[in-house]
N, C-alpha and C. Protein backbone atom coordinates (compact mmCIF):
# COMPACT_ATOMS: atom_id res chain seq x y z
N UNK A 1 128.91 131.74 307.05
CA UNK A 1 129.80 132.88 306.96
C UNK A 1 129.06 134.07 306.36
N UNK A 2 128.37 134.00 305.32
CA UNK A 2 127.19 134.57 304.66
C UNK A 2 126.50 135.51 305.71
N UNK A 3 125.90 135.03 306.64
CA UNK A 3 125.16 135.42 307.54
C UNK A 3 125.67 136.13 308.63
N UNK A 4 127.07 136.34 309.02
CA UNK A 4 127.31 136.99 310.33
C UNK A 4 128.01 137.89 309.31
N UNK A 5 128.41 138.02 308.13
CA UNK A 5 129.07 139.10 307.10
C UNK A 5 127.30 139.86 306.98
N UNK A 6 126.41 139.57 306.68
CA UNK A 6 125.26 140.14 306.76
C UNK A 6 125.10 141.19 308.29
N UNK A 7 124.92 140.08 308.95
CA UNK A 7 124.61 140.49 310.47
C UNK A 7 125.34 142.11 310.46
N UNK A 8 127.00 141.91 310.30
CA UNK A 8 128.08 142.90 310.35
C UNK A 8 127.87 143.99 309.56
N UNK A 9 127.70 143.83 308.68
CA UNK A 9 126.62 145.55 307.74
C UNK A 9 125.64 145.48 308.07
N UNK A 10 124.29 144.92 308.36
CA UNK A 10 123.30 145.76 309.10
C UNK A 10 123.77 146.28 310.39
N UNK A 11 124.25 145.87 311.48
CA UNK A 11 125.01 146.41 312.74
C UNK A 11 125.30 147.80 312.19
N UNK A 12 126.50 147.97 310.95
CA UNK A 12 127.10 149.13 311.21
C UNK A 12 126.62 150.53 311.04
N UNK A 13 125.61 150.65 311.06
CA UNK A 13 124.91 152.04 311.06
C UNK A 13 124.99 152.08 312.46
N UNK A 14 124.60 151.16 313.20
CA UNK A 14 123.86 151.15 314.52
C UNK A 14 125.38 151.56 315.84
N UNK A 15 126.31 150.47 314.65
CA UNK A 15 127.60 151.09 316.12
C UNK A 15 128.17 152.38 315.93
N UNK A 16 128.20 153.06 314.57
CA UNK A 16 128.47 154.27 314.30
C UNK A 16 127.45 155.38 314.92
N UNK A 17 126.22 154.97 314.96
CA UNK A 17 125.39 156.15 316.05
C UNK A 17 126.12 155.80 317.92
N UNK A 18 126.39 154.37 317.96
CA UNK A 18 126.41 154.53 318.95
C UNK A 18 127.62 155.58 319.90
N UNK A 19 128.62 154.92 318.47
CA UNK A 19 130.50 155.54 318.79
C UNK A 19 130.19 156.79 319.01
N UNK A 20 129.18 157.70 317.86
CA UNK A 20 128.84 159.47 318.01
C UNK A 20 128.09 159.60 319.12
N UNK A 21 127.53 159.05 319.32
CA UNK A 21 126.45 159.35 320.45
C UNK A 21 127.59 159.51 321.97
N UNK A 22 128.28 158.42 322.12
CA UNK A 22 129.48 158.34 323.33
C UNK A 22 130.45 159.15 323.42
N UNK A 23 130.37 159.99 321.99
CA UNK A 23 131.89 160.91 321.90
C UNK A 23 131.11 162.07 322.28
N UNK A 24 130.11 162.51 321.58
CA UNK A 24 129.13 163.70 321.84
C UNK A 24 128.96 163.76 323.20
N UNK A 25 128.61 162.62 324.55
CA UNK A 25 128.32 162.70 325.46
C UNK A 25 129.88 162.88 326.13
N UNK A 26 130.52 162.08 326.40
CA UNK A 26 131.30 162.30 327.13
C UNK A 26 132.68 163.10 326.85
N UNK A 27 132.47 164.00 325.54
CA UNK A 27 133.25 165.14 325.56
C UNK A 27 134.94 164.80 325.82
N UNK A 28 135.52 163.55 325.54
CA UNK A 28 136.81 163.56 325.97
C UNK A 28 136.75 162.63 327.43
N UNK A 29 136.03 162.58 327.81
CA UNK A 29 136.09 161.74 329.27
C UNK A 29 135.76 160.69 329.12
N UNK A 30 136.49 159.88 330.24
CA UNK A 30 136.50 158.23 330.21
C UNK A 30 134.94 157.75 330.86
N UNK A 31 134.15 157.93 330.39
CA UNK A 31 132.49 157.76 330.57
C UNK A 31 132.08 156.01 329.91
N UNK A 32 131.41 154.96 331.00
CA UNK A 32 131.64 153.95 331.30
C UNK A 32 130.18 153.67 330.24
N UNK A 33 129.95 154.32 328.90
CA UNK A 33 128.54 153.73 328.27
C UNK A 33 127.45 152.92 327.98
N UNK A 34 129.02 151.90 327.74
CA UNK A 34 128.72 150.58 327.56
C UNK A 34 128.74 149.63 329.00
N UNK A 35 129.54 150.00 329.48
CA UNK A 35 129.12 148.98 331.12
C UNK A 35 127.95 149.61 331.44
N UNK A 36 127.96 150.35 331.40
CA UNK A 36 125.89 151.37 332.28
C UNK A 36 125.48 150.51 331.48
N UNK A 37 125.14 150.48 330.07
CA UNK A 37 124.16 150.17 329.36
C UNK A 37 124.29 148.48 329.86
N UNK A 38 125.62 147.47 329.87
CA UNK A 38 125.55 146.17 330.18
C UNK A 38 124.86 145.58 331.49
N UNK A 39 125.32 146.91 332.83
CA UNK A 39 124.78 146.86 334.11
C UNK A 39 122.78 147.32 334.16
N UNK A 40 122.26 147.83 332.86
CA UNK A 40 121.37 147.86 332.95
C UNK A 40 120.47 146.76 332.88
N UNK A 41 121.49 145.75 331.63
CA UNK A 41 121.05 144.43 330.86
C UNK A 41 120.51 143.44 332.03
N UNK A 42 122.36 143.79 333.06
CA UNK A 42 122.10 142.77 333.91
C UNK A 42 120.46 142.87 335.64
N UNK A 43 120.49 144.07 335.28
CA UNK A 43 119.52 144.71 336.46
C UNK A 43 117.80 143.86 335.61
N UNK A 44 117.75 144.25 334.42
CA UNK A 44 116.65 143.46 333.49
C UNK A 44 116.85 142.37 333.86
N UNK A 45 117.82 141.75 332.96
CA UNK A 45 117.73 139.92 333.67
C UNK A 45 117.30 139.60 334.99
N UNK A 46 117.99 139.98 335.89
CA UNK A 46 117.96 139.95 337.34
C UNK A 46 116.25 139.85 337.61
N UNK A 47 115.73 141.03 337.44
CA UNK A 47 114.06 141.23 337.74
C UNK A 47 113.39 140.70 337.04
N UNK A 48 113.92 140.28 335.80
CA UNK A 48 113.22 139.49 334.82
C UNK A 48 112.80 138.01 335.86
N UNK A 49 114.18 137.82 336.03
CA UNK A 49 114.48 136.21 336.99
C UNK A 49 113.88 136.64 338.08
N UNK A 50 113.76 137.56 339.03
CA UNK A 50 112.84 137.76 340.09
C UNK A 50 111.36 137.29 340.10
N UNK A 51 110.61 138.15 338.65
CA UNK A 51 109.30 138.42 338.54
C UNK A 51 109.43 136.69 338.46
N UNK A 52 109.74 136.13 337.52
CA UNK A 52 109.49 134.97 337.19
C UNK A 52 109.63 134.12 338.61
N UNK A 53 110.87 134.06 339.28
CA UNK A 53 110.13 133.37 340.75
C UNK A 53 109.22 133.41 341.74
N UNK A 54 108.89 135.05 341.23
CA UNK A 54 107.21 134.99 342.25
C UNK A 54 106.10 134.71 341.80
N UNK A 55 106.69 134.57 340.09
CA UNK A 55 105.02 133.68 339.67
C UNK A 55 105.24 132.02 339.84
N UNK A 56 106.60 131.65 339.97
CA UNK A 56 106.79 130.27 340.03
C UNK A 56 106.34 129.54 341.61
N UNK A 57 106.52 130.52 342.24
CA UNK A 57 106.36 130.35 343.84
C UNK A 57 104.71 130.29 344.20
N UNK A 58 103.91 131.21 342.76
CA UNK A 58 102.84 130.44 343.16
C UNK A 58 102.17 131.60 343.88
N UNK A 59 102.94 132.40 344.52
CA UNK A 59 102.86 133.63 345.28
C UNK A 59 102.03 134.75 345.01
N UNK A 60 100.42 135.14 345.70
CA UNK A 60 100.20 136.26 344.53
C UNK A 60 100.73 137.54 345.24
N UNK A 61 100.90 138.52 344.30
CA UNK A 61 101.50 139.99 344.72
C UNK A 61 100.45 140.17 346.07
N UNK A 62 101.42 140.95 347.23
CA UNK A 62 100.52 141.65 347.91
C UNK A 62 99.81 142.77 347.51
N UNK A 63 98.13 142.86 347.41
CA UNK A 63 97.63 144.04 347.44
C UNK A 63 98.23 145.31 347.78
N UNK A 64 98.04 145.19 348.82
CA UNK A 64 98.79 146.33 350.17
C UNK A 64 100.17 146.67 350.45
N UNK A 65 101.04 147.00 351.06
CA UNK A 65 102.13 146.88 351.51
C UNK A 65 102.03 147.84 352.73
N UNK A 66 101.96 147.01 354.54
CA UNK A 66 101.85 147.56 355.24
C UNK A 66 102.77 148.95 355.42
N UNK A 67 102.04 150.27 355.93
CA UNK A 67 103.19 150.95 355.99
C UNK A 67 104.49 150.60 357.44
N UNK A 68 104.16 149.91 357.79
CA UNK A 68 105.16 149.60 358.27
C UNK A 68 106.29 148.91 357.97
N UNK A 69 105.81 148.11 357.13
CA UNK A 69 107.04 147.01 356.35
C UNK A 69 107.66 147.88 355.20
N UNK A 70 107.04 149.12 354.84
CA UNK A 70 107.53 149.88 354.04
C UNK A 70 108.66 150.87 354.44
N UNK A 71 108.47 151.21 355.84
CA UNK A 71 109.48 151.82 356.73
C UNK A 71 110.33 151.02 356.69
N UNK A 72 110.30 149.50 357.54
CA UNK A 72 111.58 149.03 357.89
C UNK A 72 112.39 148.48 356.24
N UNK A 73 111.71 148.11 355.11
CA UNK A 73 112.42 147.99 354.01
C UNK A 73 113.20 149.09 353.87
N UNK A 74 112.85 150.73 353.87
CA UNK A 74 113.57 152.23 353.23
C UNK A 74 114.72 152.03 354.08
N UNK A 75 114.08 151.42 355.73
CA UNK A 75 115.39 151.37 356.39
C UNK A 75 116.56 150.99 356.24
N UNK A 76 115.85 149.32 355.90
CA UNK A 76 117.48 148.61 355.38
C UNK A 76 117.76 148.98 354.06
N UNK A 77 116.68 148.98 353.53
CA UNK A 77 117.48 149.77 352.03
C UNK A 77 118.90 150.61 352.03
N UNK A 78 118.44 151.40 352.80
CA UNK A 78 119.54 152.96 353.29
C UNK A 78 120.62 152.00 354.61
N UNK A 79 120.20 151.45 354.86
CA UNK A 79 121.61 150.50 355.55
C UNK A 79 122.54 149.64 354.69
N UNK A 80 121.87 148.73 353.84
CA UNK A 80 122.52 147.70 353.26
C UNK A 80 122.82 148.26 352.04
N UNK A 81 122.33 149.30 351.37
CA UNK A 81 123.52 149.94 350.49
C UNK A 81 124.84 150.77 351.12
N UNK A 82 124.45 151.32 351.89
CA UNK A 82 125.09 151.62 352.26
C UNK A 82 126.51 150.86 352.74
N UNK A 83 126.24 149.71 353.49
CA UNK A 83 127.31 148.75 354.34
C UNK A 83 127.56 148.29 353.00
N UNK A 84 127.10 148.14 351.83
CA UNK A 84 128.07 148.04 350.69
C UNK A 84 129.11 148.89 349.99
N UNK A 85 128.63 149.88 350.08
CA UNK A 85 129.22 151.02 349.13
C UNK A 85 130.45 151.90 349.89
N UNK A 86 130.37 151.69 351.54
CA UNK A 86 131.09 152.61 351.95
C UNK A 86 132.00 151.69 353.35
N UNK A 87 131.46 150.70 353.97
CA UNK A 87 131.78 149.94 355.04
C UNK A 87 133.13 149.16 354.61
N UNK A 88 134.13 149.56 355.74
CA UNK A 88 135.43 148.84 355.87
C UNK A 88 135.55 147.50 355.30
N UNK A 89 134.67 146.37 355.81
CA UNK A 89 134.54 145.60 356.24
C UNK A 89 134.25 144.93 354.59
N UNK A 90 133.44 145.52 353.75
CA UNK A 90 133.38 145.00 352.72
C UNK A 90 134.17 145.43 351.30
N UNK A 91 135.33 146.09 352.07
CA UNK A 91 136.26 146.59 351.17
C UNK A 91 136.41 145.41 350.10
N UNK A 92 136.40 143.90 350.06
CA UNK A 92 137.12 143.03 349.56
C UNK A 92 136.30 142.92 348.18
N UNK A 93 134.50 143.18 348.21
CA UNK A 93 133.76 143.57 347.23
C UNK A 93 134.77 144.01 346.23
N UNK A 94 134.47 145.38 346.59
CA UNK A 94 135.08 146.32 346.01
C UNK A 94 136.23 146.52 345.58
N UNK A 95 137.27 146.20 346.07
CA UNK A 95 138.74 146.08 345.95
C UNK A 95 138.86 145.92 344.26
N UNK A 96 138.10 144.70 343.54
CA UNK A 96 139.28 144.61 342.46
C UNK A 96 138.22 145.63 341.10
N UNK A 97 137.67 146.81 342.23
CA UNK A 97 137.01 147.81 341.11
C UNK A 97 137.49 149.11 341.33
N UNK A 98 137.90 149.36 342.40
CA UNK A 98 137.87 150.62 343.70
C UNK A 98 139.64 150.86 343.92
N UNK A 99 139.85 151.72 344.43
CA UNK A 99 141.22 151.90 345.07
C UNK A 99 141.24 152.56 346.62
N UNK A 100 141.63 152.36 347.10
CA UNK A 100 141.02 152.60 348.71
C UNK A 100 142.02 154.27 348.81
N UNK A 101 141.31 155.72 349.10
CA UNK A 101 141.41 156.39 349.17
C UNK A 101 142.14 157.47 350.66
N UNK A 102 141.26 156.45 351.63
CA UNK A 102 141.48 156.79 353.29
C UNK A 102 139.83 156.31 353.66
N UNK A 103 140.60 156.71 354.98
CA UNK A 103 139.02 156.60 355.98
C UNK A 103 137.85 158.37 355.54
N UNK A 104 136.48 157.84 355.19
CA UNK A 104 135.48 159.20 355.39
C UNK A 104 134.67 158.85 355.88
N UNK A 105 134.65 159.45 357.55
CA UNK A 105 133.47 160.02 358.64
C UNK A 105 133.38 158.19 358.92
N UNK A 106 132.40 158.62 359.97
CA UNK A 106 133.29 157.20 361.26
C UNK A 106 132.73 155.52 360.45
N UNK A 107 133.57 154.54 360.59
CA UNK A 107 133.89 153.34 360.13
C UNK A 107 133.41 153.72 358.46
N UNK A 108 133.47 154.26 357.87
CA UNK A 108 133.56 154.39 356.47
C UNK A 108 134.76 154.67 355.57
N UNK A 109 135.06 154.23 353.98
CA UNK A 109 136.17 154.03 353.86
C UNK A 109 135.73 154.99 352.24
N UNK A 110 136.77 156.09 351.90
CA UNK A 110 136.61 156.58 350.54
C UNK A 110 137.20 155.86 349.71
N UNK A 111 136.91 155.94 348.65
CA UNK A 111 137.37 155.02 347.32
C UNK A 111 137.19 155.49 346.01
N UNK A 112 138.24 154.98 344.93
CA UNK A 112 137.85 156.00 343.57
C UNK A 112 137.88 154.98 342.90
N UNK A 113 136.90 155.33 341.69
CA UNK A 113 137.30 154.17 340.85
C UNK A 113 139.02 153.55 340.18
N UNK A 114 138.98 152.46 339.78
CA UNK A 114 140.09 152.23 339.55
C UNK A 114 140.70 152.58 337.82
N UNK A 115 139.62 151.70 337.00
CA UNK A 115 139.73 152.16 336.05
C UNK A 115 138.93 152.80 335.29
N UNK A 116 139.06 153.25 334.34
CA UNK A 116 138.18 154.61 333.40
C UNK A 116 137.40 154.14 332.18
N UNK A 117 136.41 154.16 332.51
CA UNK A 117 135.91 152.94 330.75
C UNK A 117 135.55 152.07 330.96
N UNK A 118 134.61 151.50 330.81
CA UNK A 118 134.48 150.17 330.59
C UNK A 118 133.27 149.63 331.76
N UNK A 119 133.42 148.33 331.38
CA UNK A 119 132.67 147.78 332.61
C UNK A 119 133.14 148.08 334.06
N UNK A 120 134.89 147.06 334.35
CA UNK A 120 135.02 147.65 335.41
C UNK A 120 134.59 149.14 336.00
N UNK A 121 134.89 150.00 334.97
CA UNK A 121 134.42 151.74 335.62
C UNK A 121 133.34 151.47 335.98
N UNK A 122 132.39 151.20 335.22
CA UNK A 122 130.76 151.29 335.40
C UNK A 122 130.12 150.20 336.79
N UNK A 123 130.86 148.92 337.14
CA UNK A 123 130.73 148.42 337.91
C UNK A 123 131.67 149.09 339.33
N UNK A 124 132.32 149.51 339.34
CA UNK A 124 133.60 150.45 340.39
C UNK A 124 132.26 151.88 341.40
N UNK A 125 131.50 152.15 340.03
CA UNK A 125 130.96 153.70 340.43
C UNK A 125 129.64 152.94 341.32
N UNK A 126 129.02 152.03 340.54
CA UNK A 126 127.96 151.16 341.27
C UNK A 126 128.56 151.20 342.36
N UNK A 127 129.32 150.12 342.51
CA UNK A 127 129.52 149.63 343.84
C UNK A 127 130.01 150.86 345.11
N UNK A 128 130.42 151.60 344.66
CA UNK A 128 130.79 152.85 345.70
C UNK A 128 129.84 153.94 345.71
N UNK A 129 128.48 153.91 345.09
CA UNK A 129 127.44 154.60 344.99
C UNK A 129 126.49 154.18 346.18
N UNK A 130 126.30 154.88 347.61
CA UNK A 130 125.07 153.76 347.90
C UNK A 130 123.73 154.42 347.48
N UNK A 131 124.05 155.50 346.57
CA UNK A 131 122.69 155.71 345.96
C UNK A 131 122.19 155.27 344.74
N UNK A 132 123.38 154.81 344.48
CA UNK A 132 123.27 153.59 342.91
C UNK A 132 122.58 152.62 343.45
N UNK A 133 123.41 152.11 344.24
CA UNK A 133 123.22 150.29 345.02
C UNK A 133 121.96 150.35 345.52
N UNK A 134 121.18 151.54 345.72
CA UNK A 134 119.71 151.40 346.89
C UNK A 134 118.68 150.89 345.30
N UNK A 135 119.04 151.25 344.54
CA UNK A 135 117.99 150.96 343.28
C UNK A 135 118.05 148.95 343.53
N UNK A 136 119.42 148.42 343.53
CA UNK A 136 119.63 147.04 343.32
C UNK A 136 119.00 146.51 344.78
N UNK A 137 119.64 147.17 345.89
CA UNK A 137 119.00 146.41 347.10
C UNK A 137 117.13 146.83 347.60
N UNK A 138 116.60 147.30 346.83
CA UNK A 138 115.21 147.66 347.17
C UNK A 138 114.35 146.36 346.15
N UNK A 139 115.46 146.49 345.32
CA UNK A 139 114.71 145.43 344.01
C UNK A 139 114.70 143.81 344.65
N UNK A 140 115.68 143.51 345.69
CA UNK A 140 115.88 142.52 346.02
C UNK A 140 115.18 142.25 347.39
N UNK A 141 115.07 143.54 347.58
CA UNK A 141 114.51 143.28 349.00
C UNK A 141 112.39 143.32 348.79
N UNK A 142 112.41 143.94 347.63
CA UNK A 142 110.98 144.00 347.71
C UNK A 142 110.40 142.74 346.43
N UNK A 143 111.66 142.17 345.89
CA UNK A 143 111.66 140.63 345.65
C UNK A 143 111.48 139.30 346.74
N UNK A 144 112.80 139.66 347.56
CA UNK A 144 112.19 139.41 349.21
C UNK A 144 110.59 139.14 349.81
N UNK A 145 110.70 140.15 349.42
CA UNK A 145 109.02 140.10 350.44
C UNK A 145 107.86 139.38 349.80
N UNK A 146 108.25 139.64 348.13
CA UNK A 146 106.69 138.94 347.54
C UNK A 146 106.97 137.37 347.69
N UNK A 147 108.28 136.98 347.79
CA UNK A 147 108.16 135.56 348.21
C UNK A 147 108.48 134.85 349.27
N UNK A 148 109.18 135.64 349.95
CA UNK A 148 109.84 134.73 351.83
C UNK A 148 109.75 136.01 352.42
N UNK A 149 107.83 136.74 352.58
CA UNK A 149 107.62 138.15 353.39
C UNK A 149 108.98 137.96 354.72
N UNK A 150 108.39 136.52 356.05
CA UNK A 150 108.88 136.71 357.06
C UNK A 150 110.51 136.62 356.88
N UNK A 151 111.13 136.12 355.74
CA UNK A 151 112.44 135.78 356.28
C UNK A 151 113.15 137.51 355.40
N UNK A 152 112.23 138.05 354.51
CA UNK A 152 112.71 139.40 354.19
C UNK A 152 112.52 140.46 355.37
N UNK A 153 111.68 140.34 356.36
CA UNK A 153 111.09 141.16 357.06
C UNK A 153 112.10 141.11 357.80
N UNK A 154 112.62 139.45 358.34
CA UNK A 154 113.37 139.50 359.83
C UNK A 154 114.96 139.96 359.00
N UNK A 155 115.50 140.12 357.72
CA UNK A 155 116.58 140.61 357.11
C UNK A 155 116.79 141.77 357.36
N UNK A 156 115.68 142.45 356.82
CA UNK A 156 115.80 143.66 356.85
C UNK A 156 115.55 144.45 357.96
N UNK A 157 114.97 144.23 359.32
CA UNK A 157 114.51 144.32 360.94
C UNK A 157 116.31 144.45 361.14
N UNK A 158 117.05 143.07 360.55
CA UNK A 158 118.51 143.23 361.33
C UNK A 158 119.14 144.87 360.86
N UNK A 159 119.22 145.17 359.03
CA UNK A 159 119.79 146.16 358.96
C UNK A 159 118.90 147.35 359.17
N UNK A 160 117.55 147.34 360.03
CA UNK A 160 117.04 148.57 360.79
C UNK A 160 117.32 148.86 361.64
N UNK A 161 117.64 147.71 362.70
CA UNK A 161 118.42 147.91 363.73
C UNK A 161 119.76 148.22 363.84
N UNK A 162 120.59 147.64 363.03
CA UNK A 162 122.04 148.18 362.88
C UNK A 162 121.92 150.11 362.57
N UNK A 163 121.05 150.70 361.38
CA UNK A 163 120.59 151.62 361.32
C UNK A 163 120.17 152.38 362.02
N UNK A 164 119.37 151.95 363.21
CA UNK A 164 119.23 152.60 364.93
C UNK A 164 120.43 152.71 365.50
N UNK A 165 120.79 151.56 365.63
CA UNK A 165 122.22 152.05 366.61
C UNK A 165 123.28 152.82 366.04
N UNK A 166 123.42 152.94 364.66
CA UNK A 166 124.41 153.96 364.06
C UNK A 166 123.39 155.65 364.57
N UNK A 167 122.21 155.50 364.68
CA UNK A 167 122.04 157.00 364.83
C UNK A 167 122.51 157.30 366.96
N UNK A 168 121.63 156.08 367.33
CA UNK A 168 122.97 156.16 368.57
C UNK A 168 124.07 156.31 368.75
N UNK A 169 124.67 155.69 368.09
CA UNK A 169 126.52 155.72 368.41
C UNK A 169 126.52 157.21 368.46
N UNK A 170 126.14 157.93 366.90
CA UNK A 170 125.88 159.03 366.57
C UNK A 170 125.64 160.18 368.14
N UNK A 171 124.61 160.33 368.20
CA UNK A 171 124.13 160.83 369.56
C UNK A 171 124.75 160.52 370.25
N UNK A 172 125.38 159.34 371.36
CA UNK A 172 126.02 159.65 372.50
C UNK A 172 127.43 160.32 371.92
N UNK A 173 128.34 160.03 370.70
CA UNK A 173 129.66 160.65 370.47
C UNK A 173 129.17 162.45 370.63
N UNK A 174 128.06 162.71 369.81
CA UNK A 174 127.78 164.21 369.98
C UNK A 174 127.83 164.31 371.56
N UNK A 175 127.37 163.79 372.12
CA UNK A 175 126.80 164.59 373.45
C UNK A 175 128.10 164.28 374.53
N UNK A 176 128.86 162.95 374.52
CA UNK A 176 130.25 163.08 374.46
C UNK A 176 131.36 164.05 374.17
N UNK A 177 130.83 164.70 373.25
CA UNK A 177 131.80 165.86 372.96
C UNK A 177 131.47 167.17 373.41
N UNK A 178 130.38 166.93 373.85
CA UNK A 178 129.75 168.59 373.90
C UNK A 178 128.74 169.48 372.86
N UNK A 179 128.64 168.71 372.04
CA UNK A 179 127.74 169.33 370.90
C UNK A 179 126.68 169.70 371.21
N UNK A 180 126.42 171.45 371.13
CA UNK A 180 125.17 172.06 371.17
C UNK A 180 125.21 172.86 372.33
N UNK A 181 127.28 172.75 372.49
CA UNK A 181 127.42 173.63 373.90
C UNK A 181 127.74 174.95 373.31
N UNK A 182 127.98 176.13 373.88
CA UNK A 182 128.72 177.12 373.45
C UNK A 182 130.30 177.23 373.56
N UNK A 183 130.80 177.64 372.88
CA UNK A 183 132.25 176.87 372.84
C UNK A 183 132.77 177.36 374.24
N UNK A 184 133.73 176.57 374.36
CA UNK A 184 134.16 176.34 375.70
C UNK A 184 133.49 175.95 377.00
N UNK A 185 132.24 175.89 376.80
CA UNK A 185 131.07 175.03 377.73
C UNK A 185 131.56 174.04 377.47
N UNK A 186 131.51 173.27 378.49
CA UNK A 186 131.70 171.34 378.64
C UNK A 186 130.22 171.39 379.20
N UNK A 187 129.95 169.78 378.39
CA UNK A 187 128.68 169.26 379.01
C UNK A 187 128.67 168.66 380.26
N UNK A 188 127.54 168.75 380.92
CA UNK A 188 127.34 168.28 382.62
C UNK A 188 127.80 166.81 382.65
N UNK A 189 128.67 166.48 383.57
CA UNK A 189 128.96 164.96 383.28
C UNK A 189 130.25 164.89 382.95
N UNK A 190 130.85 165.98 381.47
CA UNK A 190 132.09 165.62 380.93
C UNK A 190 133.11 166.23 380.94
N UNK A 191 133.95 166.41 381.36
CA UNK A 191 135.06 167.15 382.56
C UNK A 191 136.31 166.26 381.85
């Protein structure tokens, strides 16, 4: 008992900078401190446990990293955060962080966080960030590669290709519509 009554006065300098430090920053707003700081803990562990399976695997780092495998990784990177953070389909992720807002721009779904504070907040903004999420899926994907290159390569090949055909879909709907006509020009073909 001695000892965690100890523990509890050395701590309290440390939670009193922290309480000022969170009031100073977030000015009145529900600012998620402590989940960032917990979601950072868990991003450490995570790579901690990464690094450690590519030395367990025996695996040495690649020298190099072809630039090509560097392309199709940015690719899926920018796909598979994405199909997290914003895709219909994985609303169910998200759901018990998020509140579903409406549909934004084609098969994508807006969302706000649900609650204000806390972990959930701090986990809510992640998950609907896909510029948050590209930090987590690059870490995993270039974890990927130092230990199962071909089965990260042929992963991430799928969400490059899904990534191609979204800039297709893209292009034929433009040219479908007429885009790049002068208004009231219809394009040749679309009548």
């Amino acid at each position: 008992m001695a000892i965690a009554q100890e523990v509890q006065r050395l701590a309290a300098p440390a939670r009193r900078w922290a309480r000022t430090q969170k009031r100073e920053y977030s000015r009145g707003e529900a600012r998620p401190l402590g989940g960032d700081l917990g979601a950072m803990g868990v991003y450490l562990g995570l790579v901690s446990a990464g690094v450690a399976a590519v030395r367990a695997s025996g695996r040495e780092l690649p020298k190099r990293i072809p630039p090509g495998d560097v392309a199709l990784l940015a690719v899926a990177t920018f796909r598979l955060s994405r199909r997290i953070a914003k895709d219909p389909v994985t609303s169910p992720l998200r759901a018990p962080f998020t509140a579903f807002q409406g549909p934004s721009g084609h098969a994508e779904v807006a969302e706000e966080v649900r609650e204000h504070g806390g972990v959930k907040h701090a986990v809510g903004e992640l998950l609907t960030c896909p510029f948050c999420l590209a930090q987590w899926v690059a870490t995993a994907l270039v974890l990927g590669y130092a230990t199962a290159p071909r089965a990260t390569r042929m992963a991430a090949l799928t969400m490059t290709l899904v990534a191609g055909s979204d800039v297709l879909q893209f292009a034929y709907d433009a040219l479908q519509n007429g885009v790049g006509h002068a208004p009231g020009e219809q394009s040749a073909g679309v009548r």
